[in-house]
N, C-alpha and C. Protein backbone atom coordinates (compact mmCIF):
# COMPACT_ATOMS: atom_id res chain seq x y z
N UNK A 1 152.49 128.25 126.14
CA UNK A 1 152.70 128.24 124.71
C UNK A 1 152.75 126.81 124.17
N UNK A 2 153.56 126.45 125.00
CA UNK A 2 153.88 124.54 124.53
C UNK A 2 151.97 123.81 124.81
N UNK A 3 151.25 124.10 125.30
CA UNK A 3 150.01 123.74 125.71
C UNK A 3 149.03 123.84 124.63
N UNK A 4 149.43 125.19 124.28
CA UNK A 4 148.46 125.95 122.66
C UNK A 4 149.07 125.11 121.70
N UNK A 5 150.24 125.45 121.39
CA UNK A 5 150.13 124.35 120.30
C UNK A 5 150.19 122.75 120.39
N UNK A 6 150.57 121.95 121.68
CA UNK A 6 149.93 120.73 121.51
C UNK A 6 148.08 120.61 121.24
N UNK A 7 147.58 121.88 121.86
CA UNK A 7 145.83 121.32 121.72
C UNK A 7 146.23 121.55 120.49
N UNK A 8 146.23 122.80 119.83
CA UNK A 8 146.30 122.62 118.29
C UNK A 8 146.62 121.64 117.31
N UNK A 9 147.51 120.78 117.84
CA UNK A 9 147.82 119.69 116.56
C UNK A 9 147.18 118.37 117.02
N UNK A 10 146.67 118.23 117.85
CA UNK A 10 145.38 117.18 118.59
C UNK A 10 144.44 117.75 117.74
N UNK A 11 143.85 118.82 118.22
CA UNK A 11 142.37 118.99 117.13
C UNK A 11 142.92 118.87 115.41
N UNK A 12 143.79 119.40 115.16
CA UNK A 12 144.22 119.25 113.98
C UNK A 12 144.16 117.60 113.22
N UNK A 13 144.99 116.92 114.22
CA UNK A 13 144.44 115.79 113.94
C UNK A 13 143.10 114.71 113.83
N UNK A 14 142.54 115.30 114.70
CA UNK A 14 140.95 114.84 115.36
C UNK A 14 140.44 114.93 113.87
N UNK A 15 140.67 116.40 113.33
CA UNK A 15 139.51 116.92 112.50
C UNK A 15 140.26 116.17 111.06
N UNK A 16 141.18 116.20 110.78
CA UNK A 16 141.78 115.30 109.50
C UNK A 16 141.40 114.14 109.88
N UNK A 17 141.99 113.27 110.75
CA UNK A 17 141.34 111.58 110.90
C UNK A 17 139.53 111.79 110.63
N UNK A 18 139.01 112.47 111.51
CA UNK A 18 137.68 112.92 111.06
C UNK A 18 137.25 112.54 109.42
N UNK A 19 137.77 113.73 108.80
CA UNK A 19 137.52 113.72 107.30
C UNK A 19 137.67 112.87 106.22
N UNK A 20 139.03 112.27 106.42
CA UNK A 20 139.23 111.24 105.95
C UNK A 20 138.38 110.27 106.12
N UNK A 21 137.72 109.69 107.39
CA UNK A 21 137.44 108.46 107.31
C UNK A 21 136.26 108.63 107.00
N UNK A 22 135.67 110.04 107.06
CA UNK A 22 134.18 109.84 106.29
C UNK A 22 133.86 110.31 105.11
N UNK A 23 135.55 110.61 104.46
CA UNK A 23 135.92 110.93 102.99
C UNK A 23 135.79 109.90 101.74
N UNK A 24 136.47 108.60 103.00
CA UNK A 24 137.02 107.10 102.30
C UNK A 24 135.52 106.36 102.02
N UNK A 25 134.65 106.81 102.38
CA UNK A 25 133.38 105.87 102.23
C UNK A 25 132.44 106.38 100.79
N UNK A 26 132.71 105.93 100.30
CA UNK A 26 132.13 106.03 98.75
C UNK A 26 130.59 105.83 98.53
N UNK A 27 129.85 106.40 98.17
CA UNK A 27 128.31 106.41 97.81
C UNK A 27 128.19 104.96 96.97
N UNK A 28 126.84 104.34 97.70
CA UNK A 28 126.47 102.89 96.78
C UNK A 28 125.34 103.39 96.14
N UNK A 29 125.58 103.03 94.74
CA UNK A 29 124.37 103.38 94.25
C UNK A 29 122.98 101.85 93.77
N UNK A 30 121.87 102.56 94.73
CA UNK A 30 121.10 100.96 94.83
C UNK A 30 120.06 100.87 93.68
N UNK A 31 120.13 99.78 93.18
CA UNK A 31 119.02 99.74 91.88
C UNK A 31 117.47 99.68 92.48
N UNK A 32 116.87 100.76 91.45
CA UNK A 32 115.37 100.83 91.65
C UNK A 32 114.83 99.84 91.60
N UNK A 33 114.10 98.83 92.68
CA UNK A 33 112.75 98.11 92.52
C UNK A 33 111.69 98.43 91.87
N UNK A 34 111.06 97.86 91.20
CA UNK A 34 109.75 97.97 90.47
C UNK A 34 108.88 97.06 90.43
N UNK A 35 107.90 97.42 90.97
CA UNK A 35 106.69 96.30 91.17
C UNK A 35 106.33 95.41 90.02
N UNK A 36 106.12 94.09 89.57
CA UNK A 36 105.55 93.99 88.13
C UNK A 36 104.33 94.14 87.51
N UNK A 37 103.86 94.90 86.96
CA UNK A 37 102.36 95.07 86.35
C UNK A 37 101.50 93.87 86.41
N UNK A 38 100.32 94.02 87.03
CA UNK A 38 99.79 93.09 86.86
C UNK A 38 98.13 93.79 86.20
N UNK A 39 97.96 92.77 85.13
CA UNK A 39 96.57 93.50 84.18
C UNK A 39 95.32 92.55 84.44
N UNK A 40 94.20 92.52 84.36
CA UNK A 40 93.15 92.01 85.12
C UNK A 40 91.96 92.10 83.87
N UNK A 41 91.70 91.32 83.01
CA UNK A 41 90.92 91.27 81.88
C UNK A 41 89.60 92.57 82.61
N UNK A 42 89.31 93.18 81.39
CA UNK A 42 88.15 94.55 81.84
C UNK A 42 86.56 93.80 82.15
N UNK A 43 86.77 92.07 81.10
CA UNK A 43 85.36 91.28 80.93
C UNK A 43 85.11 91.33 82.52
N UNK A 44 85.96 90.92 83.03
CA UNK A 44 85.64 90.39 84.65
C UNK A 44 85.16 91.32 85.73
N UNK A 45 84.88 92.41 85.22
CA UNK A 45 84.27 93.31 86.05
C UNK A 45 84.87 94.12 86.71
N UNK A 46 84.28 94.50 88.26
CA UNK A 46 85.22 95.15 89.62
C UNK A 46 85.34 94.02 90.46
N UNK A 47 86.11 94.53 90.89
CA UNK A 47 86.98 94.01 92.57
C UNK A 47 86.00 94.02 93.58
N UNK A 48 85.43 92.82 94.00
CA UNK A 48 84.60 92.81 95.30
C UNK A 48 85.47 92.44 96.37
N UNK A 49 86.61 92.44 96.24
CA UNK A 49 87.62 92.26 97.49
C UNK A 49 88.48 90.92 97.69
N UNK A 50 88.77 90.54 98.86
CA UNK A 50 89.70 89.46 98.52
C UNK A 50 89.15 88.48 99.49
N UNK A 51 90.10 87.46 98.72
CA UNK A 51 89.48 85.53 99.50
C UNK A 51 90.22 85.23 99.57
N UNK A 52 91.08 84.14 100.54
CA UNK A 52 91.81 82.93 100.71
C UNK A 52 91.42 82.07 99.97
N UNK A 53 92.83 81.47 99.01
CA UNK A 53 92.81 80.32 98.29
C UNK A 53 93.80 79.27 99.04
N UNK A 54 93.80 77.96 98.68
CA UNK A 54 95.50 77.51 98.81
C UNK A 54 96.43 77.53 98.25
N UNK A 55 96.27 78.91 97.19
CA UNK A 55 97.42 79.36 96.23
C UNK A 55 98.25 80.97 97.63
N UNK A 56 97.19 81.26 98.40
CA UNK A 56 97.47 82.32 98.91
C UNK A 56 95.98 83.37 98.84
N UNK A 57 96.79 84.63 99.10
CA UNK A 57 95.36 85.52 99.02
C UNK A 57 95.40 85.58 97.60
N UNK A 58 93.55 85.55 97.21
CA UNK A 58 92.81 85.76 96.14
C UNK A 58 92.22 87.23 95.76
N UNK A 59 91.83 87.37 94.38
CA UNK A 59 90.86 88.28 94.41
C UNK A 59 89.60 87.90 93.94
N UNK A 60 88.53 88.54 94.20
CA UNK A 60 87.31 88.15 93.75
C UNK A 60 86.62 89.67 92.92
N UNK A 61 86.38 89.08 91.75
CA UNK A 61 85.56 89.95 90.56
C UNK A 61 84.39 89.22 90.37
N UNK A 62 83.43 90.67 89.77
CA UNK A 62 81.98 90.06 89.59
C UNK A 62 81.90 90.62 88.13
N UNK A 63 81.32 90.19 87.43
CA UNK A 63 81.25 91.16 86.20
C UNK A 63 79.29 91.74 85.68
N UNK A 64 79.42 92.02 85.06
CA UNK A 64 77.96 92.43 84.39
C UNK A 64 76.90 91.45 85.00
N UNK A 65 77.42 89.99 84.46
CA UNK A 65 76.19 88.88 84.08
C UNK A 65 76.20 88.32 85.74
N UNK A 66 76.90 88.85 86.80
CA UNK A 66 77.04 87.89 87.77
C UNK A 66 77.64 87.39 88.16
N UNK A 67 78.94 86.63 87.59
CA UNK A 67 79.69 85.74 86.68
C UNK A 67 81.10 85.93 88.30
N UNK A 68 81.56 85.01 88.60
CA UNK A 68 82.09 85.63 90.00
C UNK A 68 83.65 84.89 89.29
N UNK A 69 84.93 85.68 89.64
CA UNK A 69 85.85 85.18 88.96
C UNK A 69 87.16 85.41 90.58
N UNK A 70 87.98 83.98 91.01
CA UNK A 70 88.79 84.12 91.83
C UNK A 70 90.02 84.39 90.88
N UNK A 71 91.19 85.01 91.30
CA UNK A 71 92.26 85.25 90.87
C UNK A 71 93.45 84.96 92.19
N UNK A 72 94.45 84.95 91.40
CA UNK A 72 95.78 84.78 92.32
C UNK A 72 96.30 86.44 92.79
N UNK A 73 96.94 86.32 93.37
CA UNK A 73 98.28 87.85 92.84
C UNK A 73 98.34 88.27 91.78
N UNK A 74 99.07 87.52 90.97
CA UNK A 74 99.77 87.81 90.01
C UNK A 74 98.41 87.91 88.71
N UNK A 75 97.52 87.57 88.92
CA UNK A 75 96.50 87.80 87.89
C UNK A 75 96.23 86.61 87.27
N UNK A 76 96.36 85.03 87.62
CA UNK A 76 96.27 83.98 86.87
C UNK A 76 94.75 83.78 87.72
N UNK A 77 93.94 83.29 86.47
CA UNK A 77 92.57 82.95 86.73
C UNK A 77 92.63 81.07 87.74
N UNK A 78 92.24 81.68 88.75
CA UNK A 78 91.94 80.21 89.71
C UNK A 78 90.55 79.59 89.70
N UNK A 79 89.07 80.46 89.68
CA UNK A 79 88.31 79.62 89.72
C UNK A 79 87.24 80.71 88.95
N UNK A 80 86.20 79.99 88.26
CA UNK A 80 85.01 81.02 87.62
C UNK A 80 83.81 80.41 88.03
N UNK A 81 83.69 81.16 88.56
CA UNK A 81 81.62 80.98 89.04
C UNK A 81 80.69 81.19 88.24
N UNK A 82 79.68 80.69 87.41
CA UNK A 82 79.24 81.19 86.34
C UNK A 82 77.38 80.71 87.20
N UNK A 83 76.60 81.72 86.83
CA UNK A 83 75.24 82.33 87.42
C UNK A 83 74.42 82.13 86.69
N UNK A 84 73.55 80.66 86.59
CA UNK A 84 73.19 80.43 86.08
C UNK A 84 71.43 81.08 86.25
């Protein structure tokens, strides 16, 4: 009898220390990342893929006339090829 109820107030305890300590841990709430838009003038054509600059990786656009345009990341114009 003395056996039954010591397991009993061991698990009893187990399962309260249990609860509690994964009671006490409060939800973090993490702020959404968001990529920043980046817009790419429509003059400059499509995307023929990408180049190494010494700004980093580039992109390279061709447009209608030929016209070959490097870009950064972020969309700042680095170099224009113009087809003569």
């Amino acid at each position: 009898m003395k056996k039954r109820i010591l397991v009993l107030i061991i698990g009893l305890c187990i399962f309260l220390g249990g609860y509690f300590a994964g009671h006490s841990m409060l939800p973090v709430a993490h702020a959404q990342i968001t990529a920043p838009t980046i817009t790419i003038p429509a003059s400059w054509g499509h995307c023929l893929g990408t180049a190494p600059n010494p700004m980093g990786s580039g992109l390279l656009f061709e447009d209608d006339a030929g016209n070959l345009y490097l870009s950064d990341i972020q969309g700042n114009l680095q170099a224009r090829y113009v087809r003569r």
